[in-house]
C-alpha atoms as a PDB file:
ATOM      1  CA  UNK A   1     -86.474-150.141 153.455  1.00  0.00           C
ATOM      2  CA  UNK A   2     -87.902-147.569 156.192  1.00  0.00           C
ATOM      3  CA  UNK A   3     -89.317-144.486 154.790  1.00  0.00           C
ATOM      4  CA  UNK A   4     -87.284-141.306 155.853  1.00  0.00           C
ATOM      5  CA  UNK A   5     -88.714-138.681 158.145  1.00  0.00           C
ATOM      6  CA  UNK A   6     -87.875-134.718 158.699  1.00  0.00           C
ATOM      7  CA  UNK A   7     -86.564-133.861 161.838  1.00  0.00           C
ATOM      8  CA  UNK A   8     -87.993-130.161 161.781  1.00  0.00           C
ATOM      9  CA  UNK A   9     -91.143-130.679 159.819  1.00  0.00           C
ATOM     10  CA  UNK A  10     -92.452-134.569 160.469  1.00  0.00           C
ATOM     11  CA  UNK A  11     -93.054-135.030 156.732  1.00  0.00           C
ATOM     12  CA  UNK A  12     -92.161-137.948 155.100  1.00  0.00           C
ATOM     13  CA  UNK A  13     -89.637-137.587 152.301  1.00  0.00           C
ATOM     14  CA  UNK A  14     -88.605-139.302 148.972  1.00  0.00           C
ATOM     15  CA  UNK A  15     -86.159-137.058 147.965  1.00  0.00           C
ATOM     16  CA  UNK A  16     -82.607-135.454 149.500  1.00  0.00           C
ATOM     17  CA  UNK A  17     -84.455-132.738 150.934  1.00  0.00           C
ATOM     18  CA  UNK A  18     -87.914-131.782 153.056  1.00  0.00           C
ATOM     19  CA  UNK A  19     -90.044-130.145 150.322  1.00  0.00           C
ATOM     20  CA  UNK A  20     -91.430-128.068 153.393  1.00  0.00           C
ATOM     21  CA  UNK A  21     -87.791-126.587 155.505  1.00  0.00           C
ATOM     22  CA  UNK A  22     -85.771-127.244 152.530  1.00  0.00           C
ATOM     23  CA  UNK A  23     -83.507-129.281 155.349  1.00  0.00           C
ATOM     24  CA  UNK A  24     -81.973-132.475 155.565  1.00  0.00           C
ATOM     25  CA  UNK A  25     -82.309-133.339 158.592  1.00  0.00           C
ATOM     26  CA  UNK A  26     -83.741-136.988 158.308  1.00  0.00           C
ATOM     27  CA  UNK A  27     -84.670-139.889 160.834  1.00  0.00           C
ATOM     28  CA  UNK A  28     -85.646-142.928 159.676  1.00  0.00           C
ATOM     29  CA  UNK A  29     -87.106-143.521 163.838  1.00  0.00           C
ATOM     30  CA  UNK A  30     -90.729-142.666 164.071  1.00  0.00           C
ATOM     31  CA  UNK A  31     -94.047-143.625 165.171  1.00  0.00           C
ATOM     32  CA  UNK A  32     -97.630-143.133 163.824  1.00  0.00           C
ATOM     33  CA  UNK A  33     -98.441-142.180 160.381  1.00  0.00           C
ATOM     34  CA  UNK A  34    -101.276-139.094 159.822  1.00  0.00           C
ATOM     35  CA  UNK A  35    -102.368-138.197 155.908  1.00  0.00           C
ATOM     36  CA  UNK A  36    -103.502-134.647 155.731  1.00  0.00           C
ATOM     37  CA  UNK A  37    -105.806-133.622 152.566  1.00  0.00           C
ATOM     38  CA  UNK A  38    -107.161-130.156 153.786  1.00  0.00           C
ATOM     39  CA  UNK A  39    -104.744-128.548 156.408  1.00  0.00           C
ATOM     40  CA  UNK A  40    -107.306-125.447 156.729  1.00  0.00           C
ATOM     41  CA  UNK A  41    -109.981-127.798 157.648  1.00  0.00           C
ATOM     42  CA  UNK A  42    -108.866-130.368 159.638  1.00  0.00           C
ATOM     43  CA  UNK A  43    -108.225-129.640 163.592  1.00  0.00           C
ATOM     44  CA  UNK A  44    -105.766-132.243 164.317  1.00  0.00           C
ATOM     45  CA  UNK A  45    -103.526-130.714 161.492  1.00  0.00           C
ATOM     46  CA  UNK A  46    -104.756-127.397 163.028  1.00  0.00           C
ATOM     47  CA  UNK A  47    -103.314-128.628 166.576  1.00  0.00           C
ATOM     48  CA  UNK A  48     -99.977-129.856 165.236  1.00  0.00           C
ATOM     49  CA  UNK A  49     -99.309-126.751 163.314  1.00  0.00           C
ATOM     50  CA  UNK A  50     -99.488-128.792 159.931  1.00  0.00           C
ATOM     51  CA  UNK A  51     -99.648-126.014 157.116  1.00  0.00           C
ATOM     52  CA  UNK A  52     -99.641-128.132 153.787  1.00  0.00           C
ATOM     53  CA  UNK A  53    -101.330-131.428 152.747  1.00  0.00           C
ATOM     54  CA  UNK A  54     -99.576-134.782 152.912  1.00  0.00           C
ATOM     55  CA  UNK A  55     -98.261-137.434 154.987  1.00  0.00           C
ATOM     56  CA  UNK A  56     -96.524-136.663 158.541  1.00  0.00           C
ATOM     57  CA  UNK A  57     -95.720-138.887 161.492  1.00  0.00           C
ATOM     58  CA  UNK A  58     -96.931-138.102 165.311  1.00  0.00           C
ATOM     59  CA  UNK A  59     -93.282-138.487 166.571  1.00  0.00           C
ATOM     60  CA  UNK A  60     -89.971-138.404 165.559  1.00  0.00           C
ATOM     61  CA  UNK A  61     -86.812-139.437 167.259  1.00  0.00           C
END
């Protein structure tokens, strides 16, 4: 089964809403997968406006 994606946010999801926005607003059309530990440290995260740790895609339809 593909893995669910928020629209606003880019984070994957589990659940019936983004942990993040608090939105449902899901795709299940993306591409690219990027696991962030340390938001703070990390530029790409810094460059994507990633504020919390875990696992976002690089484009969502």
């Amino acid at each position: 089964m593909a893995e669910k994606v928020c629209r606003n946010c880019k984070m994957f999801v589990t659940g019936t809403a983004c942990p993040l926005c608090r939105t449902a607003n899901f795709s299940r059309t993306w591409k690219g997968v990027l696991y962030v530990n340390d938001p703070n440290g990390s530029e790409v995260a810094q460059l994507l406006g990633i504020k919390a740790p875990g696992k976002y895609c690089l484009w969502v339809k």
